[in-house]
C-alpha atoms as a PDB file:
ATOM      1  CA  UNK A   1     -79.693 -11.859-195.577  1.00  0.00           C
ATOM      2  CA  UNK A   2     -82.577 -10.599-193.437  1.00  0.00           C
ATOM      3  CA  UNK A   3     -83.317  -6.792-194.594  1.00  0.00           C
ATOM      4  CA  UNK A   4     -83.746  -4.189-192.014  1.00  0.00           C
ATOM      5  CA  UNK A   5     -84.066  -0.174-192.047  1.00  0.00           C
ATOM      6  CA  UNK A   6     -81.221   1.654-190.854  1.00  0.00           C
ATOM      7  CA  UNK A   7     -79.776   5.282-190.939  1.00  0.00           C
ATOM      8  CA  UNK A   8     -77.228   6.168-193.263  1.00  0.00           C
ATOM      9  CA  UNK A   9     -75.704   8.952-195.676  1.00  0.00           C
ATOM     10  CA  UNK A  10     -74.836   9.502-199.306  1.00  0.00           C
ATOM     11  CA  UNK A  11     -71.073   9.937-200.066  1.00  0.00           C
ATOM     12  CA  UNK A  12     -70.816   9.583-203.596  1.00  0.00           C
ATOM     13  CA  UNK A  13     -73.014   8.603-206.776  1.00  0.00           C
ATOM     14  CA  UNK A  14     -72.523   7.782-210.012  1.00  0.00           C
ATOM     15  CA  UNK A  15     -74.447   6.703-213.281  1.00  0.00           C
ATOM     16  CA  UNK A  16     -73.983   3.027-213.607  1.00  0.00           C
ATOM     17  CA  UNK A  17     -76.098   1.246-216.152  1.00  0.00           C
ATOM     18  CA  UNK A  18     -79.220   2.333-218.162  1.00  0.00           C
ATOM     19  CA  UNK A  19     -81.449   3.960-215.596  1.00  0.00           C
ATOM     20  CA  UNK A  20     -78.911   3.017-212.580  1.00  0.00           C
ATOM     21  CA  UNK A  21     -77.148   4.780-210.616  1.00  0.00           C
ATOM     22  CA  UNK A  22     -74.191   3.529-207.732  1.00  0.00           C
ATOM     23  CA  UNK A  23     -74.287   4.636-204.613  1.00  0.00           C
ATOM     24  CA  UNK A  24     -72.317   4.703-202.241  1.00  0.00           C
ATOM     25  CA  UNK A  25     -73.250   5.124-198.351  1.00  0.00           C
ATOM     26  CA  UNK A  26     -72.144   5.192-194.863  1.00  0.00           C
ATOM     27  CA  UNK A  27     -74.123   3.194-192.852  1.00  0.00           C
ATOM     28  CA  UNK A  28     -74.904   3.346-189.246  1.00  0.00           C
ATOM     29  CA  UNK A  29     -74.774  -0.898-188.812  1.00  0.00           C
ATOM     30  CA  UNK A  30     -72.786  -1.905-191.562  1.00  0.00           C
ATOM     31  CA  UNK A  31     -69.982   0.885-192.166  1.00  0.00           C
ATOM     32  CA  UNK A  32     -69.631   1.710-196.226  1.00  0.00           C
ATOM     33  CA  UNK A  33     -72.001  -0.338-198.463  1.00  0.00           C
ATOM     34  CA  UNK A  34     -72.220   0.107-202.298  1.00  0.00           C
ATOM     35  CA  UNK A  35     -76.077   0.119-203.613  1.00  0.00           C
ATOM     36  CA  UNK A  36     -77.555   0.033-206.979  1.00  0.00           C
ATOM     37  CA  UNK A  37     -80.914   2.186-207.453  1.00  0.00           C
ATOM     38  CA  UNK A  38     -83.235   1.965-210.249  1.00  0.00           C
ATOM     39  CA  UNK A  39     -84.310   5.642-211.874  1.00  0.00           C
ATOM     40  CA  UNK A  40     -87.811   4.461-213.281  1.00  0.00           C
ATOM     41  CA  UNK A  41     -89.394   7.471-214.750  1.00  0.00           C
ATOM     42  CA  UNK A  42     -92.082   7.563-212.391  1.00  0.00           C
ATOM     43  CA  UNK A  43     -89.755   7.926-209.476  1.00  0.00           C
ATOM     44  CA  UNK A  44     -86.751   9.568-211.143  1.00  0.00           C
ATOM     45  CA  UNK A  45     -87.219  12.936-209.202  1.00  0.00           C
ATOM     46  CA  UNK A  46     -88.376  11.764-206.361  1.00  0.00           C
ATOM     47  CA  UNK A  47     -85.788   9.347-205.829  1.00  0.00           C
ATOM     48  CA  UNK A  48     -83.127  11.573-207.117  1.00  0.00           C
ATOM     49  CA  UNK A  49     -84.152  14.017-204.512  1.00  0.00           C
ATOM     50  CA  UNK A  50     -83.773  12.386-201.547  1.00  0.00           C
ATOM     51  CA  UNK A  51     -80.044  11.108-202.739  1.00  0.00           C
ATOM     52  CA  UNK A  52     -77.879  13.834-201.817  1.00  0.00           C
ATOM     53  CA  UNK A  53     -75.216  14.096-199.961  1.00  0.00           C
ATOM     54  CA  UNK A  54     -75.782  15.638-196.396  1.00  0.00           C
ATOM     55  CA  UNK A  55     -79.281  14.504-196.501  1.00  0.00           C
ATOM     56  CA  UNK A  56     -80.210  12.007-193.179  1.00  0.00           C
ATOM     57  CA  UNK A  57     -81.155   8.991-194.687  1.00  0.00           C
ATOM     58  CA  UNK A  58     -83.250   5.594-193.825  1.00  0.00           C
ATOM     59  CA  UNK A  59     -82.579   2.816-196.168  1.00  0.00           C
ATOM     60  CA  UNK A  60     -83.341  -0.816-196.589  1.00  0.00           C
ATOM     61  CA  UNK A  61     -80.608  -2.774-198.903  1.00  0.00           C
ATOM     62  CA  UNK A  62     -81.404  -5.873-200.406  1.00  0.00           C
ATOM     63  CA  UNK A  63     -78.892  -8.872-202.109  1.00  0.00           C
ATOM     64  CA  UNK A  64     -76.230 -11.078-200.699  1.00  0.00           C
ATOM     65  CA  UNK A  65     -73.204 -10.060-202.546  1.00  0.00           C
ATOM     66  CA  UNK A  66     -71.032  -6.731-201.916  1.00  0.00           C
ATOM     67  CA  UNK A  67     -73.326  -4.725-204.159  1.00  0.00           C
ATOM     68  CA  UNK A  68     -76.437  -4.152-202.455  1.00  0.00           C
ATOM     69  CA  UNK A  69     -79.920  -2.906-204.262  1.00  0.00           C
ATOM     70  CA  UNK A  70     -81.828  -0.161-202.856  1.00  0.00           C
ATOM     71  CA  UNK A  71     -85.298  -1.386-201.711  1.00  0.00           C
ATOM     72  CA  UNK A  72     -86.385   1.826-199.971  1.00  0.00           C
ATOM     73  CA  UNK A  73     -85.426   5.209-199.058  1.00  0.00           C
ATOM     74  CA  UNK A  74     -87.112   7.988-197.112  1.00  0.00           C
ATOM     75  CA  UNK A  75     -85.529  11.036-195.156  1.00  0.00           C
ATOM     76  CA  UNK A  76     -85.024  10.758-191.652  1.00  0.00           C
ATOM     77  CA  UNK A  77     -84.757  13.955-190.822  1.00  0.00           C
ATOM     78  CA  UNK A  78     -83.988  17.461-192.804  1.00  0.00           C
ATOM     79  CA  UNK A  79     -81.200  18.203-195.211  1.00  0.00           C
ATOM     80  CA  UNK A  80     -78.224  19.642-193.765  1.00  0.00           C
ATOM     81  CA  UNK A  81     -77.518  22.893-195.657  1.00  0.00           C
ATOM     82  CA  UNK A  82     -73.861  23.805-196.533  1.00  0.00           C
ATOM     83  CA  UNK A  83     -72.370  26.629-198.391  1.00  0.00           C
ATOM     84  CA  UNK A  84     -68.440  27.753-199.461  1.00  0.00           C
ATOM     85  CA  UNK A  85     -65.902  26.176-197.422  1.00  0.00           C
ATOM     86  CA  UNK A  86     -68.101  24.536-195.515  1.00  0.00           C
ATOM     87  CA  UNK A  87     -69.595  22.594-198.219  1.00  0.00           C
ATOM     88  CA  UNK A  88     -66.284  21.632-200.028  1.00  0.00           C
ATOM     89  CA  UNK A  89     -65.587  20.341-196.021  1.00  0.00           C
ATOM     90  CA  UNK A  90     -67.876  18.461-196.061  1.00  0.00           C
ATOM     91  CA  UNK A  91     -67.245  16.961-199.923  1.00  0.00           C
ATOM     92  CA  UNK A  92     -63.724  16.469-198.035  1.00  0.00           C
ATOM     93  CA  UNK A  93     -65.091  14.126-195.413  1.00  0.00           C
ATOM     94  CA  UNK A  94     -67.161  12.057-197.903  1.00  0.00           C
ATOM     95  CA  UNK A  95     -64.335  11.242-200.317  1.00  0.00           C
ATOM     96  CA  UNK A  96     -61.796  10.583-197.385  1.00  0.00           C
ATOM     97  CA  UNK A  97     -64.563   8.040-196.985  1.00  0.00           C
ATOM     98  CA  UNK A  98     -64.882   6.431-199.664  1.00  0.00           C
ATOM     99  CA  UNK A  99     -61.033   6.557-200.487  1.00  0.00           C
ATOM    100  CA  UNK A 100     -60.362   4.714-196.996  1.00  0.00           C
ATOM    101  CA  UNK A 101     -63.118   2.607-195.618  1.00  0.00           C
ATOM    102  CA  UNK A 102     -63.714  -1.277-196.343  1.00  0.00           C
ATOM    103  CA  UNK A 103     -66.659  -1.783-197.199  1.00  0.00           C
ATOM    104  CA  UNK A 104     -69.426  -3.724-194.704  1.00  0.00           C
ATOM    105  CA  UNK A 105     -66.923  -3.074-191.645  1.00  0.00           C
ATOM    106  CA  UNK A 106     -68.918  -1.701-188.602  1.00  0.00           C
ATOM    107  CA  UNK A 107     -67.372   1.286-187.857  1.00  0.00           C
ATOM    108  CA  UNK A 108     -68.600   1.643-184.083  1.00  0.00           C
ATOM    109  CA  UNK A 109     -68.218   5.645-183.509  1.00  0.00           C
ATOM    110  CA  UNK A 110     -67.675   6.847-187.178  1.00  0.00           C
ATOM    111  CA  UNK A 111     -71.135   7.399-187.776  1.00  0.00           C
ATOM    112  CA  UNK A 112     -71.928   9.576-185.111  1.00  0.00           C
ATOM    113  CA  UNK A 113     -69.039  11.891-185.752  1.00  0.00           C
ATOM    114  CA  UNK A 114     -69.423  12.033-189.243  1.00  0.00           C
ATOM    115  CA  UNK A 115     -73.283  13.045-188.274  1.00  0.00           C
ATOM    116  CA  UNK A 116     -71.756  15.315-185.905  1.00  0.00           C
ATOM    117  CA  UNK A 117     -69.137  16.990-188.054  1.00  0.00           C
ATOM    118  CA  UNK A 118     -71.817  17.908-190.923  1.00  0.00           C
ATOM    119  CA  UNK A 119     -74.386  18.870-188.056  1.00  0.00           C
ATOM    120  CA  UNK A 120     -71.366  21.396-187.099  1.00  0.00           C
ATOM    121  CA  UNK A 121     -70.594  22.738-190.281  1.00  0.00           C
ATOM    122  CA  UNK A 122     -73.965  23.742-191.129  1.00  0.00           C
ATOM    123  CA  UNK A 123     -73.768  26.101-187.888  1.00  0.00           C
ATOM    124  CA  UNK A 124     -70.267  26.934-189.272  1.00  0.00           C
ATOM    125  CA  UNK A 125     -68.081  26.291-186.925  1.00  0.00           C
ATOM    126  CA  UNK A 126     -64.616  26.418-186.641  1.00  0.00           C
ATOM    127  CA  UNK A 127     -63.528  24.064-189.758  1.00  0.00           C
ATOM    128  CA  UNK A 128     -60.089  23.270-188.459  1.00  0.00           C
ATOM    129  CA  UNK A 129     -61.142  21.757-185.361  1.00  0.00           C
ATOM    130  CA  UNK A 130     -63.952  20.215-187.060  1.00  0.00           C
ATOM    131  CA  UNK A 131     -61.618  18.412-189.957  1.00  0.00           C
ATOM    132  CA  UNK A 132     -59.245  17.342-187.184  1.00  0.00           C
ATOM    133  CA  UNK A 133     -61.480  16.005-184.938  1.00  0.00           C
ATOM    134  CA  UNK A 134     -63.353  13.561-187.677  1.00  0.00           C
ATOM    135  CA  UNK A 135     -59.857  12.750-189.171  1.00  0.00           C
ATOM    136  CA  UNK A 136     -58.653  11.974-185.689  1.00  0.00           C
ATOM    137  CA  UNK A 137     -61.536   9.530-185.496  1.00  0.00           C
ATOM    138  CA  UNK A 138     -61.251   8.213-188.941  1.00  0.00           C
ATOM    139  CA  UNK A 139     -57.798   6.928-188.289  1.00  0.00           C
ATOM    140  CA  UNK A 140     -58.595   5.579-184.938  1.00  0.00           C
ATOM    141  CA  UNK A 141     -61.048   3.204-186.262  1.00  0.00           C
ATOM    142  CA  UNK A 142     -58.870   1.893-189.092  1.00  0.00           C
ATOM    143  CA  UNK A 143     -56.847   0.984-186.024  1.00  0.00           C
ATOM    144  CA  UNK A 144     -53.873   3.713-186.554  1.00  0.00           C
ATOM    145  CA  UNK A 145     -53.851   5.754-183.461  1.00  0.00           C
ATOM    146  CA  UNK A 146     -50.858   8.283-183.106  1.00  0.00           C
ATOM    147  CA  UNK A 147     -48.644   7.932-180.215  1.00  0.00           C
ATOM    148  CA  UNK A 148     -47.603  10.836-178.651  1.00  0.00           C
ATOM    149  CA  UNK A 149     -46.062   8.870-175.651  1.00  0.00           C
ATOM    150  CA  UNK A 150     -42.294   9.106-177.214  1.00  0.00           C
ATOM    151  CA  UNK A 151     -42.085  13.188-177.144  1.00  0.00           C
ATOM    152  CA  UNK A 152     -42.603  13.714-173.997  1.00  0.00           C
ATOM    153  CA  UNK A 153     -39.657  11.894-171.712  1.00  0.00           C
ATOM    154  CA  UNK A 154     -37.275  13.285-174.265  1.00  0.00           C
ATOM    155  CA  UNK A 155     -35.778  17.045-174.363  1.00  0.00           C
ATOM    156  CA  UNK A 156     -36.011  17.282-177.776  1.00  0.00           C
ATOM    157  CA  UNK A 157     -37.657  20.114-179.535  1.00  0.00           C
ATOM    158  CA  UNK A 158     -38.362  18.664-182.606  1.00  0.00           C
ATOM    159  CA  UNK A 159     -39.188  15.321-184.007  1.00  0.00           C
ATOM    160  CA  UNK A 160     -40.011  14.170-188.001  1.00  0.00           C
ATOM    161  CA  UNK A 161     -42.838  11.206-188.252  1.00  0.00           C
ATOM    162  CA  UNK A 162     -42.602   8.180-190.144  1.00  0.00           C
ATOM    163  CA  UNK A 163     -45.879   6.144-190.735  1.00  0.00           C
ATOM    164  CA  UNK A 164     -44.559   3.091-189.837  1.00  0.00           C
ATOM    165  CA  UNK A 165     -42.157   4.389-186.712  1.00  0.00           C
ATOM    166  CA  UNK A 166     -44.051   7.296-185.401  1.00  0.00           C
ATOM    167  CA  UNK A 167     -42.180  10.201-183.973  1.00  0.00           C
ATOM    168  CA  UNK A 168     -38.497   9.966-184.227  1.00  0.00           C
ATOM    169  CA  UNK A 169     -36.437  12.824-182.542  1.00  0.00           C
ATOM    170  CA  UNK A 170     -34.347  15.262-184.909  1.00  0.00           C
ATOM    171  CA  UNK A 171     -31.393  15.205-183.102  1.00  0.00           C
ATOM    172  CA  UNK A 172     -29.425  18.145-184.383  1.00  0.00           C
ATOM    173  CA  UNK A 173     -30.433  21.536-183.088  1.00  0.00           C
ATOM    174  CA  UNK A 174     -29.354  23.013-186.634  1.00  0.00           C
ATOM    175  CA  UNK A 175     -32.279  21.048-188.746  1.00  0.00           C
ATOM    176  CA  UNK A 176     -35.197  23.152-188.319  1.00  0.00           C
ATOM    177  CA  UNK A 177     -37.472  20.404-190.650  1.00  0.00           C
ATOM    178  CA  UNK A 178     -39.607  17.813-188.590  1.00  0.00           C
ATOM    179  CA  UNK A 179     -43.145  19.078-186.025  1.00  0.00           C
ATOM    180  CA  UNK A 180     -42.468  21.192-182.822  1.00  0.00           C
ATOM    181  CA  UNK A 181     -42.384  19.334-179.690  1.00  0.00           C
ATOM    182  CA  UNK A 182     -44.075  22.217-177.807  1.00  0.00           C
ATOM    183  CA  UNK A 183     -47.190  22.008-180.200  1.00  0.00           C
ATOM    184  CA  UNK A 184     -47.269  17.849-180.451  1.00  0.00           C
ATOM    185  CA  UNK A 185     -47.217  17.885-176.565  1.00  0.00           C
ATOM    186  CA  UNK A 186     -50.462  20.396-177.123  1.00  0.00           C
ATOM    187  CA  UNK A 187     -52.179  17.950-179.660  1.00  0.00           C
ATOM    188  CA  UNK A 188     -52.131  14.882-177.283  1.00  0.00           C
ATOM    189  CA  UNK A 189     -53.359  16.757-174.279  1.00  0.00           C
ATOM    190  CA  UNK A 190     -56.198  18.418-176.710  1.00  0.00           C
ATOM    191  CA  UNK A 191     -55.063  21.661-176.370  1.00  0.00           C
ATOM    192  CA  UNK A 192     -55.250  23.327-179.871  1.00  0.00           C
ATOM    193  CA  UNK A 193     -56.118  26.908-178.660  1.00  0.00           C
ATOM    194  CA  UNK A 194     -53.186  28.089-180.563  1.00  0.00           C
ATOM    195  CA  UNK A 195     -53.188  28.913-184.397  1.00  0.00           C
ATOM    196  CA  UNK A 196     -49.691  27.094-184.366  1.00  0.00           C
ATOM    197  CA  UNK A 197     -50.917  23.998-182.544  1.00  0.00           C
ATOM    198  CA  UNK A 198     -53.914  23.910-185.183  1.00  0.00           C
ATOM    199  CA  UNK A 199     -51.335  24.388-188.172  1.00  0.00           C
ATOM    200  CA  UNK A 200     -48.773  21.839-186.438  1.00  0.00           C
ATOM    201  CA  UNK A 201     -51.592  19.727-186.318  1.00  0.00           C
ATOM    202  CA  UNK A 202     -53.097  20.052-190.129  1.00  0.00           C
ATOM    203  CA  UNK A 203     -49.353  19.108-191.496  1.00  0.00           C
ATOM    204  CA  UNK A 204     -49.301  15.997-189.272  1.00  0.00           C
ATOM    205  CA  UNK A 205     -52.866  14.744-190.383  1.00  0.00           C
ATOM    206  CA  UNK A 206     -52.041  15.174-194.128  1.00  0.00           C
ATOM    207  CA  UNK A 207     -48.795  13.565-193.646  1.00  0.00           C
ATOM    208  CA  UNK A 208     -50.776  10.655-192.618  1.00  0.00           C
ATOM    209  CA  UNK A 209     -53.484  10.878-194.654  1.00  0.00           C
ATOM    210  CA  UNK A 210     -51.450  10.889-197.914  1.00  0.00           C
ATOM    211  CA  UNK A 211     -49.510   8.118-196.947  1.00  0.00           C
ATOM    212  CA  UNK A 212     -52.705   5.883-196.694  1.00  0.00           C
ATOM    213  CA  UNK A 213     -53.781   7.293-200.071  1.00  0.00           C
ATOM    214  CA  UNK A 214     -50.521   6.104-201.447  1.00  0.00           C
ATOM    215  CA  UNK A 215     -49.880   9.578-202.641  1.00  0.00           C
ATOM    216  CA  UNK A 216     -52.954   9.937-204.753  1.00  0.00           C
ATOM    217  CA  UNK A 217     -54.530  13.649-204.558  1.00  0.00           C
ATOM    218  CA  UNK A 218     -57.916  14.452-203.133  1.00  0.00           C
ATOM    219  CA  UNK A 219     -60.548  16.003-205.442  1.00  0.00           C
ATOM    220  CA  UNK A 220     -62.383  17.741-202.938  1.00  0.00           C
ATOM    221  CA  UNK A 221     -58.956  19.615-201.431  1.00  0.00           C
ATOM    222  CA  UNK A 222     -58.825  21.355-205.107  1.00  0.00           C
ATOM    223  CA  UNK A 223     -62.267  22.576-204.431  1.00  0.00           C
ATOM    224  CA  UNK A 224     -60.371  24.789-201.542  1.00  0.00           C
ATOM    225  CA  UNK A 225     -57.505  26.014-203.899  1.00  0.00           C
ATOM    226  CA  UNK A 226     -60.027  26.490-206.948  1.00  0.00           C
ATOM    227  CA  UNK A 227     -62.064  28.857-204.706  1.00  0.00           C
ATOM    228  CA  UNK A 228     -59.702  30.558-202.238  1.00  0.00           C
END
């Protein structure tokens, strides 16, 4: 496989072998891709400098299996800088990466967002929108894009969601379980000026998101409970 330099970001490291750590990156050309790096002493704190999560990254990868070696690595530009909530976000985004992605599947607009997202929560921005916005995107290119289309003929004000259904309407005006219609009808036309909407809209995405993790918790999510 021809080697070539391309932009990508840390998610997660680990020690591997003697001197070795795994890496594991997202890509701007080739989605997630697992690495090997050598630690050498001579380039121990150098190297281990530059890999860190947040950190704008060129690489060159080398191999023709899954697991890649890292040839080369330099910084591409400055170190985003996160602190409190905004750093366990951003912990958040990496693992939901590394939990979900194939690996060496071109995500076409992932990498830009995910550039984008960390870009905004070093200006600390709103986290809400931020987290929704990158989850949004996340799930739209594993190809599982919500449809909103079925609440809005009906006059129904509530409907539950089923992963493999979508929104099915609650039919008895005495169950008060299931998502608002009012705020759903908000969420598809991108209107989440409302602290309800935003809420509305959290519930939804971790409905979802746990159902791809099979249930499994998040590490990074206890980093919010640990600290709040």
């Amino acid at each position: 496989m021809e080697e070539f330099e391309q932009s990508a970001f840390l998610l997660h490291s680990r020690p591997y072998r003697e001197n070795q750590i795994l890496l594991e990156f997202l890509t701007a050309h080739q989605g997630k891709v697992s690495a090997i790096s050598y630690l050498g002493k001579s380039l121990k704190s150098n190297k281990k400098a530059l890999l860190q999560p947040f950190s704008p990254l060129k690489i060159v990868l080398k191999g023709q299996g899954n697991l890649k070696y890292l040839q080369r690595v330099e910084p591409e530009r400055k170190s985003y800088q996160l602190s409190g909530n905004y750093l366990y976000s951003g912990f958040y985004l990496n693992e939901l990466q590394v939990r979900l992605l194939g690996e060496h599947i071109p995500y076409d607009e992932l990498f830009g967002q995910y550039q984008q997202s960390i870009e905004q929560l070093s200006e600390q921005r709103s986290i809400e929108f931020i987290l929704r916005n990158f989850e949004n995107r996340l799930l739209e290119e594993l190809g599982l894009t919500i449809d909103y289309s079925p609440i809005f003929p009906e006059k129904i004000h509530r409907y539950h969601y089923f992963p493999e259904q979508g929104f099915v309407p609650v039919v008895s005006k005495q169950v008060q379980t299931g998502y608002n219609a009012v705020h759903l009808k908000a969420i598809a036309q991108e209107d989440l000026s409302s602290k309800d909407v935003m809420q509305t809209y959290k519930v939804l995405m971790r409905q979802i998101i746990n159902h791809l993790l099979d249930g499994k918790p998040l590490n990074s999510r206890k980093l919010f409970t640990k600290n709040s």
